[in-house]
C-alpha atoms as a PDB file:
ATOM      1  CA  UNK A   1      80.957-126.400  87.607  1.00  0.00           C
ATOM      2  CA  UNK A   2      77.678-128.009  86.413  1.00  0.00           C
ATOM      3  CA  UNK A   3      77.886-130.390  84.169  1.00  0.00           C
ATOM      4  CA  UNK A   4      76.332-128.620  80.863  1.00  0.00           C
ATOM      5  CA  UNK A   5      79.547-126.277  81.217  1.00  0.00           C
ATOM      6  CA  UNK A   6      82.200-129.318  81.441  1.00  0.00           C
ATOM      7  CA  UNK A   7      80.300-130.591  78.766  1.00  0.00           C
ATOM      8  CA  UNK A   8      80.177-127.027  76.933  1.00  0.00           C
ATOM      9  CA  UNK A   9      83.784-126.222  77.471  1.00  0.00           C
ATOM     10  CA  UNK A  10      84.685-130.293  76.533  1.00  0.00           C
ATOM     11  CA  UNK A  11      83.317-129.862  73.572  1.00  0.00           C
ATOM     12  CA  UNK A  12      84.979-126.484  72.093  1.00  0.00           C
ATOM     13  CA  UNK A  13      88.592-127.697  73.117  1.00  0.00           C
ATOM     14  CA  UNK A  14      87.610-130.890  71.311  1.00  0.00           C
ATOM     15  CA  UNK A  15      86.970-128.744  68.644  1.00  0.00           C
ATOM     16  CA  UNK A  16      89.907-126.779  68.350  1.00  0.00           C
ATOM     17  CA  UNK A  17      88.018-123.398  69.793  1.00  0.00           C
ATOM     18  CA  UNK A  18      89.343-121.647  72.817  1.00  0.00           C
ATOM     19  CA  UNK A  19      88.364-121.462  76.455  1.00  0.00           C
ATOM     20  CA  UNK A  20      88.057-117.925  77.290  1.00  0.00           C
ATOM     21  CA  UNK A  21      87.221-117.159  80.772  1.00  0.00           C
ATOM     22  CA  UNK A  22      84.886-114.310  82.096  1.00  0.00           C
ATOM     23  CA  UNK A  23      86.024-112.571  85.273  1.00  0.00           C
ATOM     24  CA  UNK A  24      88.552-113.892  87.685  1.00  0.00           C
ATOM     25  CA  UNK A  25      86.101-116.276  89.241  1.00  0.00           C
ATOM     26  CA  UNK A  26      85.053-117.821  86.136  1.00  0.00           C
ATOM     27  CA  UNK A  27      89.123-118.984  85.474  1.00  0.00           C
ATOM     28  CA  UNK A  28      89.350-119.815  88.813  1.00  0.00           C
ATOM     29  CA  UNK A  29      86.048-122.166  88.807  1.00  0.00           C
ATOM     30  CA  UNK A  30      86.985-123.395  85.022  1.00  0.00           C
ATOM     31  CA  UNK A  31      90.791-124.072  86.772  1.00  0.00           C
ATOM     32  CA  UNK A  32      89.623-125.976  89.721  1.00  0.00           C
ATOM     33  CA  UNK A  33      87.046-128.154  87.768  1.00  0.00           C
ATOM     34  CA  UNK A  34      90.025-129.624  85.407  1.00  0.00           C
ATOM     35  CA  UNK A  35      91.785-132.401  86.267  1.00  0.00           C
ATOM     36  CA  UNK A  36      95.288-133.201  85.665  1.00  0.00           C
ATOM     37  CA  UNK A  37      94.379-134.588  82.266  1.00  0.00           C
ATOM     38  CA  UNK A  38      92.894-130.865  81.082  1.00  0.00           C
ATOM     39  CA  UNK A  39      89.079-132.204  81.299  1.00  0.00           C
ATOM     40  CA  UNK A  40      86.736-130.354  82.752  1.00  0.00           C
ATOM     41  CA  UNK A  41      83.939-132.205  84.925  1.00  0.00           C
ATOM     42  CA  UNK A  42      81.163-131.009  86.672  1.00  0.00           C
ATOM     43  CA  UNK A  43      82.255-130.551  90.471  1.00  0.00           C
ATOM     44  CA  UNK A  44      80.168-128.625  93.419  1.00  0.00           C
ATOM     45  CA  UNK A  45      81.738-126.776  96.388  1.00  0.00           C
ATOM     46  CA  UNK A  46      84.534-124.401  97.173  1.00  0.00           C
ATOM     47  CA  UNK A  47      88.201-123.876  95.633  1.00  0.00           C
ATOM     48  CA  UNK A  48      91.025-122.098  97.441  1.00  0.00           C
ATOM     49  CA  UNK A  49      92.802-122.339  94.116  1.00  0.00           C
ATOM     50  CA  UNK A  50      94.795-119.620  93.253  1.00  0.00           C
ATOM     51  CA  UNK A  51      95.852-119.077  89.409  1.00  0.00           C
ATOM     52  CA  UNK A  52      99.439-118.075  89.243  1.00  0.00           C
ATOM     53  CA  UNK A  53     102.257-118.024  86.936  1.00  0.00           C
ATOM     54  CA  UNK A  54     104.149-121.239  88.817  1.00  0.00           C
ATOM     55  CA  UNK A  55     100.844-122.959  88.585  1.00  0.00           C
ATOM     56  CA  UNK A  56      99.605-122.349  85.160  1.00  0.00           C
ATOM     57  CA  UNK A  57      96.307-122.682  83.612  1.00  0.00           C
ATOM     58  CA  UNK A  58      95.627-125.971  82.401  1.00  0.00           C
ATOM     59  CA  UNK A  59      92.401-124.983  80.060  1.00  0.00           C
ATOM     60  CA  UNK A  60      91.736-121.859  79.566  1.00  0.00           C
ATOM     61  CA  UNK A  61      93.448-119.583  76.800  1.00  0.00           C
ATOM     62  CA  UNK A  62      92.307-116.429  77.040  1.00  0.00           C
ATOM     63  CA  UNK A  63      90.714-114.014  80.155  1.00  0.00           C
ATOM     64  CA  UNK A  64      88.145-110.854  79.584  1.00  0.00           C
ATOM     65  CA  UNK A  65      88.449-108.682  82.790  1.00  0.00           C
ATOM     66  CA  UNK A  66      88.607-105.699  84.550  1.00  0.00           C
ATOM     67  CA  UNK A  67      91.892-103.390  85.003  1.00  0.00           C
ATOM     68  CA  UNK A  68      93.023-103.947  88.479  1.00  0.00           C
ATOM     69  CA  UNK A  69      95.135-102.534  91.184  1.00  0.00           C
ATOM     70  CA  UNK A  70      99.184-103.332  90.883  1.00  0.00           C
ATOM     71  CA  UNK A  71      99.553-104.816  94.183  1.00  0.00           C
ATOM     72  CA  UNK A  72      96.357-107.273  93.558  1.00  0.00           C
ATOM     73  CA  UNK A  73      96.659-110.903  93.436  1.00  0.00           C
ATOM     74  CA  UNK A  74      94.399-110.939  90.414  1.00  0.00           C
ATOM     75  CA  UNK A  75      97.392-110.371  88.676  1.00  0.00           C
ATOM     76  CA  UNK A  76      99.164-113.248  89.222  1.00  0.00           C
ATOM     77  CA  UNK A  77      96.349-114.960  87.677  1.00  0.00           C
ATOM     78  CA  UNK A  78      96.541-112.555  84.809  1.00  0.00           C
ATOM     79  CA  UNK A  79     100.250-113.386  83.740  1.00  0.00           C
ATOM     80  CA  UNK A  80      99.744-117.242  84.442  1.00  0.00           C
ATOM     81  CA  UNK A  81      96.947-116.813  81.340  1.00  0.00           C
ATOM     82  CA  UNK A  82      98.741-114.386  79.001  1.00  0.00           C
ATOM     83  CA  UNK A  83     102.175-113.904  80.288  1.00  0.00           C
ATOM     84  CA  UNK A  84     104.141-111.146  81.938  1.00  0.00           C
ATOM     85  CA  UNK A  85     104.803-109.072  78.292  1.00  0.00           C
ATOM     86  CA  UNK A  86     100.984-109.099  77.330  1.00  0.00           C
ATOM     87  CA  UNK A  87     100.060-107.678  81.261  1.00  0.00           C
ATOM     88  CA  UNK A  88     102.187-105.197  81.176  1.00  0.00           C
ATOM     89  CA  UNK A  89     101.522-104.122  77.830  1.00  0.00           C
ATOM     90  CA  UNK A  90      97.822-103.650  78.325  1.00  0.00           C
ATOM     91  CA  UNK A  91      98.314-101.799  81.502  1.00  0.00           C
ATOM     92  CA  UNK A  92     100.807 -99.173  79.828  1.00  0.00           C
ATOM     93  CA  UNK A  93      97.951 -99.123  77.082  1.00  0.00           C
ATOM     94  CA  UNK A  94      95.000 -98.898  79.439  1.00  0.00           C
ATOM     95  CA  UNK A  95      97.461 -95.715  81.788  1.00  0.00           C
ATOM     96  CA  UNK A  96      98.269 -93.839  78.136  1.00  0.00           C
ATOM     97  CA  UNK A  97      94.795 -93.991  76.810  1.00  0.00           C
ATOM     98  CA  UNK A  98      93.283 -93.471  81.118  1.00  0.00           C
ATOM     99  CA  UNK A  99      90.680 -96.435  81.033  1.00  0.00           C
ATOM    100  CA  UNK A 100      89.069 -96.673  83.822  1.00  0.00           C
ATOM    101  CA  UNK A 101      89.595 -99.252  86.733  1.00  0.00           C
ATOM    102  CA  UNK A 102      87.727-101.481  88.688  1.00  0.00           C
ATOM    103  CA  UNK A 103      84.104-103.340  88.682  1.00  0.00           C
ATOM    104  CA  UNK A 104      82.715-100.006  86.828  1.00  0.00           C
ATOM    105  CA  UNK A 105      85.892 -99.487  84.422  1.00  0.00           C
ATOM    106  CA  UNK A 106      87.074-101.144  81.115  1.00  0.00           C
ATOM    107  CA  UNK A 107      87.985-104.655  80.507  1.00  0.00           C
ATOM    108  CA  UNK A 108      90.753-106.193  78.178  1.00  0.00           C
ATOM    109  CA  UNK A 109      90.874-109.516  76.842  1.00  0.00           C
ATOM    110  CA  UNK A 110      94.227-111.101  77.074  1.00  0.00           C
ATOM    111  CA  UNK A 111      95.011-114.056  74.990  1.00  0.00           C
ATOM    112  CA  UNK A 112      97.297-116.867  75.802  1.00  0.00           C
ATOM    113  CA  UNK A 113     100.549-117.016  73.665  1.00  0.00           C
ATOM    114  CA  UNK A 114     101.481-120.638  71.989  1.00  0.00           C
ATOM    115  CA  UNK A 115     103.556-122.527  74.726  1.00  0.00           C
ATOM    116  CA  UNK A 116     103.703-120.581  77.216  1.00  0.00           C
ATOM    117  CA  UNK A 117     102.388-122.773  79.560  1.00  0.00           C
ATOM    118  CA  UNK A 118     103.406-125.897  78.563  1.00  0.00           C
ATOM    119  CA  UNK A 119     106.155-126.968  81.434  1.00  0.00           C
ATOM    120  CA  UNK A 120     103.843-125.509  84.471  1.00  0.00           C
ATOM    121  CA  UNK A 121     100.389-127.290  83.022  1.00  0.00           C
ATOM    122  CA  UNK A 122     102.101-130.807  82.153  1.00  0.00           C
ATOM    123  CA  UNK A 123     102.914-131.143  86.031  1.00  0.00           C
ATOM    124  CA  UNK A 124      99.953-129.864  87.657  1.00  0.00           C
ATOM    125  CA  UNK A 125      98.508-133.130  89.773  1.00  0.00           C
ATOM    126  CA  UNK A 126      96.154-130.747  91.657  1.00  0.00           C
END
């Protein structure tokens, strides 16, 4: 995370304007970088982080991705941003109206709803 992001992303939740991750990777970089206090900082290396539900996402409120495969982990990660409901209504939406999948297909943007990760995030020491 260099340091003109932390500051970047800082500076709109300081704001009151939302964090909305990129791609999978971008979460999961933005994720790993925040401390248990919800501030980003500018950190180098690797993360073996993995975004799920239990865990919760401790600064970003909304994803823009790629559809992806049922079984994938990805998932996980999309539910811990915008819950179960929101997932499963964009994938029914995405089936009915046959967007197209993967790294070539549509993306969605899934928003966080109010609260709904207020109990997982306010324990997160990692």
């Amino acid at each position: 995370m260099p340091a003109a992001s932390a500051r970047l992303i800082g500076a709109a939740r300081a704001g009151g304007g939302r964090v909305i991750g990129v791609g999978t990777t971008a979460v999961r970089a933005v994720e790993s970088a925040a401390g248990p206090d919800g501030v980003v900082r500018a950190v180098r290396g690797w993360t073996d982080l993995v975004v799920t539900p239990e865990r919760g996402v401790r600064v970003v409120d909304g994803l823009l991705t790629g559809l992806h495969e049922p079984a994938a982990s990805h998932l996980l990660m999309l539910e811990a941003v915008a819950g179960r409901r929101a997932v499963d209504r964009g994938y029914e939406e995405a089936l009915r109206g046959r967007y197209l999948w993967h790294e070539f297909g549509d993306v969605h943007l899934l928003l966080r709803e109010e609260g709904l990760h207020t109990e997982h995030c306010s324990g997160n020491t990692e």
